[in-house]
C-alpha atoms as a PDB file:
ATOM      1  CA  UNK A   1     152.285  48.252 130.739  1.00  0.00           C
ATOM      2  CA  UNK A   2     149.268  49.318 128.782  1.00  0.00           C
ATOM      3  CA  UNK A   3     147.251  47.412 131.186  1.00  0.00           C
ATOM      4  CA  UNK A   4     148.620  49.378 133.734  1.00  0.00           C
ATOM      5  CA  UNK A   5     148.190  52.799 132.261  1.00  0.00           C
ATOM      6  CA  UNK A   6     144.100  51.119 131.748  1.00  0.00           C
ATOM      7  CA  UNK A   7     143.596  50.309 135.253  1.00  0.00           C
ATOM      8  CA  UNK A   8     145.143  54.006 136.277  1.00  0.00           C
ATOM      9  CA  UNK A   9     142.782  55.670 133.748  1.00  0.00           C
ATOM     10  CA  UNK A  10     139.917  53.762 134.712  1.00  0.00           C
ATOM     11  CA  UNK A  11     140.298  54.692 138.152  1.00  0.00           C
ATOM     12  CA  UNK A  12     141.249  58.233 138.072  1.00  0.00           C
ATOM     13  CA  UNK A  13     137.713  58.488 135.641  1.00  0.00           C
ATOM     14  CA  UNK A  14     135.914  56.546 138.619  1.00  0.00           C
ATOM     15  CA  UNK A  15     137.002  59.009 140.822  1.00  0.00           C
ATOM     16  CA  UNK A  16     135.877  61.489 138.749  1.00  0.00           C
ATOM     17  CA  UNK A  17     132.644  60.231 138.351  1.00  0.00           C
ATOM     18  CA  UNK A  18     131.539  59.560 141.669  1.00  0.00           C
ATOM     19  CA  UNK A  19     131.719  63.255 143.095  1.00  0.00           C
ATOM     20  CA  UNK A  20     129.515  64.248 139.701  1.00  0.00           C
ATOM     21  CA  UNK A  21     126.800  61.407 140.421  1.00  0.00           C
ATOM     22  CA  UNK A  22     127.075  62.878 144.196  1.00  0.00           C
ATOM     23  CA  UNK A  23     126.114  66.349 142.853  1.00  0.00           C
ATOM     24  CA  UNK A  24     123.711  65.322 141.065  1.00  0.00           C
ATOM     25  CA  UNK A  25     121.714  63.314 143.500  1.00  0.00           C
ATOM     26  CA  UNK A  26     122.173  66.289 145.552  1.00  0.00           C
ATOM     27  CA  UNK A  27     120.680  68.461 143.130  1.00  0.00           C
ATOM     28  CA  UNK A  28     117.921  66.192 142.891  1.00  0.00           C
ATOM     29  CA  UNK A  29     116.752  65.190 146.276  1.00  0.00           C
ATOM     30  CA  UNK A  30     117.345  69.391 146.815  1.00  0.00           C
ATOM     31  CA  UNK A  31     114.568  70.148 143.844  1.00  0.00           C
ATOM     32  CA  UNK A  32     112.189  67.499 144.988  1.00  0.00           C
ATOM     33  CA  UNK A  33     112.153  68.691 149.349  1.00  0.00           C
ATOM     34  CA  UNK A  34     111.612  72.340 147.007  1.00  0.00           C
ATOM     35  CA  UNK A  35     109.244  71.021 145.354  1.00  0.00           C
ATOM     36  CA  UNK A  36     107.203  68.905 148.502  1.00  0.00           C
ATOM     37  CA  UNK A  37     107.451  72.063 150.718  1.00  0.00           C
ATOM     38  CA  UNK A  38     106.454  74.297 147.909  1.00  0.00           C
ATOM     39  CA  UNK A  39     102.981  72.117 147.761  1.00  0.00           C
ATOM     40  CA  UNK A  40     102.235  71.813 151.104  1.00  0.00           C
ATOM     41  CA  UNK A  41     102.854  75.586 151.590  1.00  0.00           C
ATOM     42  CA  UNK A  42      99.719  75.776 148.954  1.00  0.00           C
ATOM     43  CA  UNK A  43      98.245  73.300 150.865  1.00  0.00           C
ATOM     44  CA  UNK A  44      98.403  75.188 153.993  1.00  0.00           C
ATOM     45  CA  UNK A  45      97.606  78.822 152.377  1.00  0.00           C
ATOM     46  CA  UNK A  46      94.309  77.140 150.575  1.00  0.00           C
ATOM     47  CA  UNK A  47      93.430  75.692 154.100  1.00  0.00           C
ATOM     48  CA  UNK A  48      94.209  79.223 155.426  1.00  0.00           C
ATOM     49  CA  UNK A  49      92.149  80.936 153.306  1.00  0.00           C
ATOM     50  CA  UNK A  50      89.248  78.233 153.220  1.00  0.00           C
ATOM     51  CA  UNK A  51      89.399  78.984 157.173  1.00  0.00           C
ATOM     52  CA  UNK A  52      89.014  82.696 156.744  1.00  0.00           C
ATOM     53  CA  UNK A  53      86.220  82.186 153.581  1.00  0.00           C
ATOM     54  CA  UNK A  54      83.381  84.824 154.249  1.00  0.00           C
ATOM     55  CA  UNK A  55      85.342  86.458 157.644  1.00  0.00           C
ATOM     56  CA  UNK A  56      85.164  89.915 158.278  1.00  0.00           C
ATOM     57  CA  UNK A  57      88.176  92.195 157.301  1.00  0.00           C
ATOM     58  CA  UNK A  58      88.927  95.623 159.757  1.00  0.00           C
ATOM     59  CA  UNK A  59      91.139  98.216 158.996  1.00  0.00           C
ATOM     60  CA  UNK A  60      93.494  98.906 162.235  1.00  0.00           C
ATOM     61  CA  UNK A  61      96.598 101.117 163.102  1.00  0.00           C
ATOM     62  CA  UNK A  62      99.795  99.399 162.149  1.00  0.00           C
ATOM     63  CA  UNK A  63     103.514 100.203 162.870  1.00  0.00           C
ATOM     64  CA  UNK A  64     104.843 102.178 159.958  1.00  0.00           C
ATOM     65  CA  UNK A  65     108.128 100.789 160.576  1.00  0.00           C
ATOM     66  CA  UNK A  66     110.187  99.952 163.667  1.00  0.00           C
ATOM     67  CA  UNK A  67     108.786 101.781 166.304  1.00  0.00           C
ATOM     68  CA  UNK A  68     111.580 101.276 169.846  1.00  0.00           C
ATOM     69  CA  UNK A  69     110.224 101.235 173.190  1.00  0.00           C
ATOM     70  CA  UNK A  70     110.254 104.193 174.643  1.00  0.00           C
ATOM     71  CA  UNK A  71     109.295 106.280 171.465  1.00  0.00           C
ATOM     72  CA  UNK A  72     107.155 109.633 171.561  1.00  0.00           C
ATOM     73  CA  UNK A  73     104.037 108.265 168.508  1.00  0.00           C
ATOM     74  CA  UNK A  74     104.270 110.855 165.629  1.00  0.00           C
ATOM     75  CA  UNK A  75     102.180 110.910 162.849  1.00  0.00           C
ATOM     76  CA  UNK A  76     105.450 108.808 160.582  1.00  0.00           C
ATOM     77  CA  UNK A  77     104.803 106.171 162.975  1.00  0.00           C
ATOM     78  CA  UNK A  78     101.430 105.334 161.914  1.00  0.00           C
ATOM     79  CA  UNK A  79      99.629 103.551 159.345  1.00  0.00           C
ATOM     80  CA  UNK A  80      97.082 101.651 158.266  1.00  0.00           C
ATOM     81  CA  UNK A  81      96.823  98.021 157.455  1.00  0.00           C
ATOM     82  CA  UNK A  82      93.517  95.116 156.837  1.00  0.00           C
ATOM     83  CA  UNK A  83      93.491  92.411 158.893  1.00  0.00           C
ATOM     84  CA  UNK A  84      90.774  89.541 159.428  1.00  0.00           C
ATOM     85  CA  UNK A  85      88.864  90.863 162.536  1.00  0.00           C
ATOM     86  CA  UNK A  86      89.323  87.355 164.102  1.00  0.00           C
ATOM     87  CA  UNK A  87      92.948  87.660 164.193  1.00  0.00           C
ATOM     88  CA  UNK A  88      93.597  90.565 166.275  1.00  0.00           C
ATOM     89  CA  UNK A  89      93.507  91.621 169.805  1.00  0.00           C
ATOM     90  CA  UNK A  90      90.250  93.302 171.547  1.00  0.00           C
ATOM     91  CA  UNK A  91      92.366  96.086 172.361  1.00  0.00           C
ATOM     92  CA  UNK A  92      93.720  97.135 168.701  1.00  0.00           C
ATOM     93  CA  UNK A  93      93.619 101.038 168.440  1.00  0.00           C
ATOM     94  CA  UNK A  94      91.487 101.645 165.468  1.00  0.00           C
ATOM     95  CA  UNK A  95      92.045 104.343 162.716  1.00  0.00           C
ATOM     96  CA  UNK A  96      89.133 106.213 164.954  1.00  0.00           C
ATOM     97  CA  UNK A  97      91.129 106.882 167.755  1.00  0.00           C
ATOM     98  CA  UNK A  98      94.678 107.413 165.931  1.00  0.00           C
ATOM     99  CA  UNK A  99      95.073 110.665 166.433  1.00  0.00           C
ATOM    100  CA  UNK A 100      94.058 109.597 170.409  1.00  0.00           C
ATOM    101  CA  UNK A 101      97.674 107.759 170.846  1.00  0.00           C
ATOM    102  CA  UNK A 102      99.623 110.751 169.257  1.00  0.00           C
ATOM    103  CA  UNK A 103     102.287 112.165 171.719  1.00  0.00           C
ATOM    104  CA  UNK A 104     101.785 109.013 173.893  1.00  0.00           C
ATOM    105  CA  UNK A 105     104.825 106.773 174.398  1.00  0.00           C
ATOM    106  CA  UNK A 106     105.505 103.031 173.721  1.00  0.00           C
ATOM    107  CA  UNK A 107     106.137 100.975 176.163  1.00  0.00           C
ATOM    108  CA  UNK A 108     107.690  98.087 174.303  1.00  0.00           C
ATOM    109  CA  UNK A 109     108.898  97.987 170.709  1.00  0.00           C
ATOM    110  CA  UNK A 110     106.438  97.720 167.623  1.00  0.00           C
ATOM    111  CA  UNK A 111     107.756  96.117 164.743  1.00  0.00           C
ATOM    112  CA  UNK A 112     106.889  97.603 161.240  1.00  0.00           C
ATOM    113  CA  UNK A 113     103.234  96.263 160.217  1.00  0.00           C
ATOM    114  CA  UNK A 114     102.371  95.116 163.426  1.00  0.00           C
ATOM    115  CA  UNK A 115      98.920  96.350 164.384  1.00  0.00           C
ATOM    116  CA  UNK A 116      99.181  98.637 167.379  1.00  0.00           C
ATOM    117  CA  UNK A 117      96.902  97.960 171.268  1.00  0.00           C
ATOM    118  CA  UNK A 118      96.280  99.983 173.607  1.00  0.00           C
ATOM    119  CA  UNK A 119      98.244  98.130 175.624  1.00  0.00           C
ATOM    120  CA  UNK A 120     101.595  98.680 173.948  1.00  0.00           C
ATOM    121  CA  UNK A 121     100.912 102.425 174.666  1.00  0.00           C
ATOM    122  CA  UNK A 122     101.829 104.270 178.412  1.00  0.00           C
ATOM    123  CA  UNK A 123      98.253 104.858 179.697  1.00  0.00           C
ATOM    124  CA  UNK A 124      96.465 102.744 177.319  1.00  0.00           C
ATOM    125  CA  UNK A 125      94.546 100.233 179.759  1.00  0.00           C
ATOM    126  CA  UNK A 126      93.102 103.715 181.900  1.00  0.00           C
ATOM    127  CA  UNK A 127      92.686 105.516 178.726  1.00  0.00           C
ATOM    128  CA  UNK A 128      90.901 101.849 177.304  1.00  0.00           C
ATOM    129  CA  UNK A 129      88.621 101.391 180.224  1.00  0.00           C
ATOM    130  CA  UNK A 130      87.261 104.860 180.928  1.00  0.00           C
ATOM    131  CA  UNK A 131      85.000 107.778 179.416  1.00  0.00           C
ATOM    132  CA  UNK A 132      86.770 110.686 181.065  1.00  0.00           C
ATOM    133  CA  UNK A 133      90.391 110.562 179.906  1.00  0.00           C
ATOM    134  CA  UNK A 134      88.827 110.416 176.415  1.00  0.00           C
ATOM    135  CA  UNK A 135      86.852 113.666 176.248  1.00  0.00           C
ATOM    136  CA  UNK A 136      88.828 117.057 175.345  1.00  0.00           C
ATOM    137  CA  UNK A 137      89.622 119.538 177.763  1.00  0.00           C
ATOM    138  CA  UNK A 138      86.908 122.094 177.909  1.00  0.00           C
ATOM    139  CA  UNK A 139      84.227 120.119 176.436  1.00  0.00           C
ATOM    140  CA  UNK A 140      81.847 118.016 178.352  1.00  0.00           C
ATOM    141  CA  UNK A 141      79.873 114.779 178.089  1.00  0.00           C
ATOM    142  CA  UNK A 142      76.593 114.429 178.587  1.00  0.00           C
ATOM    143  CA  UNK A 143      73.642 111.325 177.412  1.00  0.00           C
ATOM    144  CA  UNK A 144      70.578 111.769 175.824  1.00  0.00           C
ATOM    145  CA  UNK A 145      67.760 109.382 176.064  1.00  0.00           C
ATOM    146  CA  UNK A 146      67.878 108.419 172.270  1.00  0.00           C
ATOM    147  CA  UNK A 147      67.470 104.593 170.313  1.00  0.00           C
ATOM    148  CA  UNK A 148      66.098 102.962 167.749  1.00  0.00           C
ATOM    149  CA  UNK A 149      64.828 104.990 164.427  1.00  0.00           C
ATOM    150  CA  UNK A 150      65.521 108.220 166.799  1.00  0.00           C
ATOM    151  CA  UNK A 151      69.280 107.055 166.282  1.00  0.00           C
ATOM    152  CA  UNK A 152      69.182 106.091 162.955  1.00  0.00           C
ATOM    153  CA  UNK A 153      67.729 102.694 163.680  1.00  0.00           C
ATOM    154  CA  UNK A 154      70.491 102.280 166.599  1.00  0.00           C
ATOM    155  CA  UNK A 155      72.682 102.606 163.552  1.00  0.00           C
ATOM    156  CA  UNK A 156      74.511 105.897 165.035  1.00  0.00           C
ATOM    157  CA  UNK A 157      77.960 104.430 166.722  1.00  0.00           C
ATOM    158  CA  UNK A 158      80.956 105.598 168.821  1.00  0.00           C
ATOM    159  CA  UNK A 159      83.075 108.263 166.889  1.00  0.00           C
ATOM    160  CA  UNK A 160      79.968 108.976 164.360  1.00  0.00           C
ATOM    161  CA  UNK A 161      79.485 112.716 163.847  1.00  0.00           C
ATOM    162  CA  UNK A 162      75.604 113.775 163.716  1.00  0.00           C
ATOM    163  CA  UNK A 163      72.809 116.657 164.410  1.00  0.00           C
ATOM    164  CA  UNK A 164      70.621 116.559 166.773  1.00  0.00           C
ATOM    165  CA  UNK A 165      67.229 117.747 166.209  1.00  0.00           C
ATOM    166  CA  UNK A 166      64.536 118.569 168.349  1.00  0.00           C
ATOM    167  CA  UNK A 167      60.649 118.002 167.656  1.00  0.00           C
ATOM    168  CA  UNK A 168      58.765 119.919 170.448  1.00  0.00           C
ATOM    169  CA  UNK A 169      55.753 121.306 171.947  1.00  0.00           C
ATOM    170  CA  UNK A 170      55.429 125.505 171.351  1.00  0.00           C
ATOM    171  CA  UNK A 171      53.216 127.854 171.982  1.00  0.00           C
ATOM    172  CA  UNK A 172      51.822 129.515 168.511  1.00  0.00           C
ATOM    173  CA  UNK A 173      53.787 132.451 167.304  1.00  0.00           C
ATOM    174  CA  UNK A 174      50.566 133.593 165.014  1.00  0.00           C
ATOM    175  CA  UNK A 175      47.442 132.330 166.947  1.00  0.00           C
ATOM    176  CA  UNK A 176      48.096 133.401 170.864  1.00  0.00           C
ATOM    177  CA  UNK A 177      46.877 130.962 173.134  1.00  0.00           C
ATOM    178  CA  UNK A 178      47.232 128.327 170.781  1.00  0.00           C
ATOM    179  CA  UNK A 179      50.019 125.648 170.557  1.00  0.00           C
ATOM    180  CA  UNK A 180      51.814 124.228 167.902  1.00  0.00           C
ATOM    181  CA  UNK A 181      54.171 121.348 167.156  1.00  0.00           C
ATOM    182  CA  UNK A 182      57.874 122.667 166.192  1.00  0.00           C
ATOM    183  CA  UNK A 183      60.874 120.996 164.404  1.00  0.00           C
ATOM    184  CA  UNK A 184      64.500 122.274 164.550  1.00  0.00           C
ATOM    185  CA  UNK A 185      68.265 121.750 164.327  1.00  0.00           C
ATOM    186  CA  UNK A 186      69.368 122.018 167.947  1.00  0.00           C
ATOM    187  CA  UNK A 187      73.269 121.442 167.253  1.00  0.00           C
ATOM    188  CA  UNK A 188      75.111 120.134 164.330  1.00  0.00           C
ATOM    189  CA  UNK A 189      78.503 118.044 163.933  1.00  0.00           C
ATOM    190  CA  UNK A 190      78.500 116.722 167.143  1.00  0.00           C
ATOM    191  CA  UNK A 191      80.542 113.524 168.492  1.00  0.00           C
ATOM    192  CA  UNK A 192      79.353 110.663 169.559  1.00  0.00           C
ATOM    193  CA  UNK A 193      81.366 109.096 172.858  1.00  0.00           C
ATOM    194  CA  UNK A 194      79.431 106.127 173.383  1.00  0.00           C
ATOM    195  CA  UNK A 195      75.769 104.374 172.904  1.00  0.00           C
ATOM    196  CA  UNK A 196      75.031 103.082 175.654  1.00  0.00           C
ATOM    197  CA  UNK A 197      77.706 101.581 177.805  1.00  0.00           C
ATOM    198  CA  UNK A 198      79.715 101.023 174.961  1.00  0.00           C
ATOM    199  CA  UNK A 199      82.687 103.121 173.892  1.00  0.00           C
ATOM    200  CA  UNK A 200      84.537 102.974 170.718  1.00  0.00           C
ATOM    201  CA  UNK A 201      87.354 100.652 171.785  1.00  0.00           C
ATOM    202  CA  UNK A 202      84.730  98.286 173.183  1.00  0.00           C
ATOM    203  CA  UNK A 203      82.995  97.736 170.132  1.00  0.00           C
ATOM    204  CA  UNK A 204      85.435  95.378 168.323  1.00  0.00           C
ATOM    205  CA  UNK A 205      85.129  93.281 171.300  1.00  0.00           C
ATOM    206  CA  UNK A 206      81.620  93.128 171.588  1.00  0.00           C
ATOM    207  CA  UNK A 207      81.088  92.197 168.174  1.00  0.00           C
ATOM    208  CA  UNK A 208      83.407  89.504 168.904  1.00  0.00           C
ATOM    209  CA  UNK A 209      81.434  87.792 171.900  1.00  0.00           C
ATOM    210  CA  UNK A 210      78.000  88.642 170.160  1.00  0.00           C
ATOM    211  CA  UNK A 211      77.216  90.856 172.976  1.00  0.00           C
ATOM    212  CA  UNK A 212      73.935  92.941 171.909  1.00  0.00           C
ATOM    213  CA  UNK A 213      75.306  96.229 170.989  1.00  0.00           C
ATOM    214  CA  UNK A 214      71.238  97.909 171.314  1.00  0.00           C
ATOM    215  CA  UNK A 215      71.260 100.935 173.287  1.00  0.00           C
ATOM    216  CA  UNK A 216      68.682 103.672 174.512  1.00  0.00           C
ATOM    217  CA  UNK A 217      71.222 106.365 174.915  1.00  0.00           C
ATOM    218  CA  UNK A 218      73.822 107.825 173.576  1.00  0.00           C
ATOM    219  CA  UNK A 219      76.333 110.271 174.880  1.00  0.00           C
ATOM    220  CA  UNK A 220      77.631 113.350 173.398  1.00  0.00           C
ATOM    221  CA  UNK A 221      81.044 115.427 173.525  1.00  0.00           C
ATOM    222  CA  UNK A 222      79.439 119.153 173.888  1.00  0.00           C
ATOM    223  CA  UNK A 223      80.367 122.557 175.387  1.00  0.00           C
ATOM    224  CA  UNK A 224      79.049 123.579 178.633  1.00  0.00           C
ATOM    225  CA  UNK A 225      76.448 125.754 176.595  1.00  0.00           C
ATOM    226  CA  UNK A 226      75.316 123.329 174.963  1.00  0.00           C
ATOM    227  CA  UNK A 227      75.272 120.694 177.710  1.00  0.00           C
ATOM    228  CA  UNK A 228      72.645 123.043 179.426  1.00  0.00           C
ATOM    229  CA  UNK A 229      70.715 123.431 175.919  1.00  0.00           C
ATOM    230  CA  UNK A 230      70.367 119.956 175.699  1.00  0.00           C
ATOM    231  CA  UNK A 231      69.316 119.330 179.548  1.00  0.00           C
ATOM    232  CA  UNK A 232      66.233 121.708 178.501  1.00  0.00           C
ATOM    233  CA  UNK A 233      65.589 120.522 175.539  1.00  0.00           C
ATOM    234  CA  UNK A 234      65.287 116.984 177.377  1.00  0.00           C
ATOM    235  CA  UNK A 235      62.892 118.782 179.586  1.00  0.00           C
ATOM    236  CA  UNK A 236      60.471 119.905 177.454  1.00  0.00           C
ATOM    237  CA  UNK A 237      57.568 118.346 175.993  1.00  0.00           C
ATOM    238  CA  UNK A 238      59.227 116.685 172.961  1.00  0.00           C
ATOM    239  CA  UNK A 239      61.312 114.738 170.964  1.00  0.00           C
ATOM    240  CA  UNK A 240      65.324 114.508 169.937  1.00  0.00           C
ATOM    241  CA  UNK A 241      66.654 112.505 166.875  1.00  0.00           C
ATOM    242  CA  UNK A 242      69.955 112.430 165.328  1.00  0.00           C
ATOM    243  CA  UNK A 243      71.068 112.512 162.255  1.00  0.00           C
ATOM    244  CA  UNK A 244      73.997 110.828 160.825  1.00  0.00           C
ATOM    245  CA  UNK A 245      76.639 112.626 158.569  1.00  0.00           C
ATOM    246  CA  UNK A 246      79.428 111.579 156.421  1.00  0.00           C
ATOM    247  CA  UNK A 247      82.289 111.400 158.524  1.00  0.00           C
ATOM    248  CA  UNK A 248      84.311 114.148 156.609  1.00  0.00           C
ATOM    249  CA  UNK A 249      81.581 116.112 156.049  1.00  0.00           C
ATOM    250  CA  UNK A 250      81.929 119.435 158.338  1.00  0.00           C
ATOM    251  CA  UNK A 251      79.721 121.819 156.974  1.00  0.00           C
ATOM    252  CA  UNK A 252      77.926 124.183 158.862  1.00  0.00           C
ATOM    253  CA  UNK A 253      73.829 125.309 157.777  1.00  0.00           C
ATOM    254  CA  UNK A 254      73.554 128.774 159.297  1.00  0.00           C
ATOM    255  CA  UNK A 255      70.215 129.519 158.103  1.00  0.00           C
ATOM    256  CA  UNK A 256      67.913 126.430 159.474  1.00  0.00           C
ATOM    257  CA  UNK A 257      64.416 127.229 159.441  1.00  0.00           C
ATOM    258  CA  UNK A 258      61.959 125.980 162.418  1.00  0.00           C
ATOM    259  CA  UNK A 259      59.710 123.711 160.539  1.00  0.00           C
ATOM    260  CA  UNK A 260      55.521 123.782 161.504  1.00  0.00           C
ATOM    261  CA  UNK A 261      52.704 122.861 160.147  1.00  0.00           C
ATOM    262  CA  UNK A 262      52.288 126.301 157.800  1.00  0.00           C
ATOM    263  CA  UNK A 263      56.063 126.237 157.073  1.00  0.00           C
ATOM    264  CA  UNK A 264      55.630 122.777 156.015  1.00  0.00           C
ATOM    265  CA  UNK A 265      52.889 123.725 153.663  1.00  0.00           C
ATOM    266  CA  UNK A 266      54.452 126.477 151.779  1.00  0.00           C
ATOM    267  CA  UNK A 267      58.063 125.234 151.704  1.00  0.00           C
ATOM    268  CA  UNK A 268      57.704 121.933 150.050  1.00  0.00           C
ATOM    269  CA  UNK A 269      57.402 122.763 146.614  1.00  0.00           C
ATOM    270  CA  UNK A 270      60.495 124.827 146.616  1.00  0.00           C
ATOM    271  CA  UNK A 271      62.202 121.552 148.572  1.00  0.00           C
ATOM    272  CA  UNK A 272      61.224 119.219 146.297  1.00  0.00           C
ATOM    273  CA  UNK A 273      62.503 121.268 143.374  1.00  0.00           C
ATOM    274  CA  UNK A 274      65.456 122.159 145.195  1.00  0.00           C
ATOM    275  CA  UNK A 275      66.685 118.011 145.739  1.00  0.00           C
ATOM    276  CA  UNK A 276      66.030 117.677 141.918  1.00  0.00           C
ATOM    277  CA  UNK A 277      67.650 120.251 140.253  1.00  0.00           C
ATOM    278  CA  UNK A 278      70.795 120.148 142.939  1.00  0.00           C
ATOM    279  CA  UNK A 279      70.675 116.555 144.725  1.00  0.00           C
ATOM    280  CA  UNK A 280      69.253 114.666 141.506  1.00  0.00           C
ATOM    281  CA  UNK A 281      70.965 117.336 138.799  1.00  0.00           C
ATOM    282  CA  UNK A 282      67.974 117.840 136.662  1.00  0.00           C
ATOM    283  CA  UNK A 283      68.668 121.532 136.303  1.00  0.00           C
ATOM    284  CA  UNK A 284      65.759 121.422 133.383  1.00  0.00           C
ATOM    285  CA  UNK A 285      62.816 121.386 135.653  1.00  0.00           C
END
């Protein structure tokens, strides 16, 4: 009998045992897959990164959140996100030309992160490919023949806000008869539409391909005043050159002097004094 009640107990703690050792083995081969896809996820992110060492990082417009086809763009929709520039499309809508896609509708759903094209918005290839549908009603665009140092050694680009200045040939105010080389501020804060043949949403792409992005003119988002100003100015015997401003920087100088030779002569001590006191804060000199 007691070898009976042995054989039963020995058996029932087989039983037991066996579903244990299955859990455990379980448990086991669970932790090490875990553990083997856990180092070739490294693996993967290290050749990732080794793969992107030293590439070039753009910030674009991104999805906010779940944006549904269909959708009206609000400002809530929008936001901004870094990406490697290798890894997005030509036609990404840069934080530029945000406010551009504003009141425009989707015409497939975004999800949230996801950097935005011109393609996912209703009229973004015509708006993409053209200069017209891009300048503002009542304002006009018109090229100047400008490059190199004259544009900030070709430095100047789509979207960049600048003065123009003009460096021309006057008769003398003082000595009749006589003429005498003038510099002035023809316009200030003005937009830049494109150098070249390049507009802003081209420039990611040629970047890209290595096109040469050089240029001899550059075209300008004006008034009809100032579109003939500028015609005349390009007339005359002279020179224009632009210069580059911050782009939040929307001051106005209503007090520009023309610059000559005698106005050069007498002004720059007071210039020079003015940049270190006020640009260089040495108020002591």
């Amino acid at each position: 009998m007691k070898q009976i009640l042995q054989k039963i107990r020995s058996g029932i703690l087989k039983q037991g045992i066996i579903p244990i050792i299955s859990v455990a083995v379980g448990v086991l081969a669970f932790l090490m897959t875990s553990q083997y896809l856990r180092s070739k996820l490294e693996d993967l992110e290290k050749e990732r990164q080794e793969m992107y060492k030293g590439a070039t990082k753009i910030s674009v417009v991104a999805a906010a959140q779940d944006i549904p086809s269909g959708t009206v763009l609000k400002q809530d929709d929008l936001g901004m996100k870094e990406v490697f520039e290798a890894s997005v499309r030509d036609d990404v809508v840069t934080p530029d030309d945000a406010n551009m896609i504003l009141g425009k509708k989707t015409l497939f759903g975004i999800t949230s992160g996801r950097p935005i094209s011109w393609s996912y918005i209703e009229g973004g290839e015509r708006v993409g490919r053209g200069l017209a549908p891009i300048i503002n009603p009542g304002m006009r665009a018109i090229s100047l023949s400008v490059g190199g140092a004259a544009a900030v050694s070709g430095m100047a680009q789509p979207n960049d806000h600048i003065d123009v200045l003009g460096t021309f040939y006057f008769p003398s105010k003082t000595v009749p008869g006589e003429m005498e080389t003038v510099t002035l501020t023809v316009l200030q804060d003005v937009t830049i539409l494109a150098t070249g043949q390049t507009l802003a949403k081209q420039q990611l792409a040629s970047r890209r391909t290595g096109r040469d992005t050089s240029y001899s003119t550059v075209t300008l988002e004006v008034t009809p005043r100032e579109a003939e100003l500028l015609v005349f100015a390009q007339q005359m015997k002279g020179r224009l050159t632009l210069s580059l401003r911050n782009p939040g920087d929307v001051s106005f100088e209503s007090d520009l002097p023309e610059i000559n030779f005698e106005h050069l002569q007498n002004k720059l001590p007071e210039l020079n004094l003015y940049r270190q006191r006020t640009i260089r804060h040495k108020p002591n000199l």
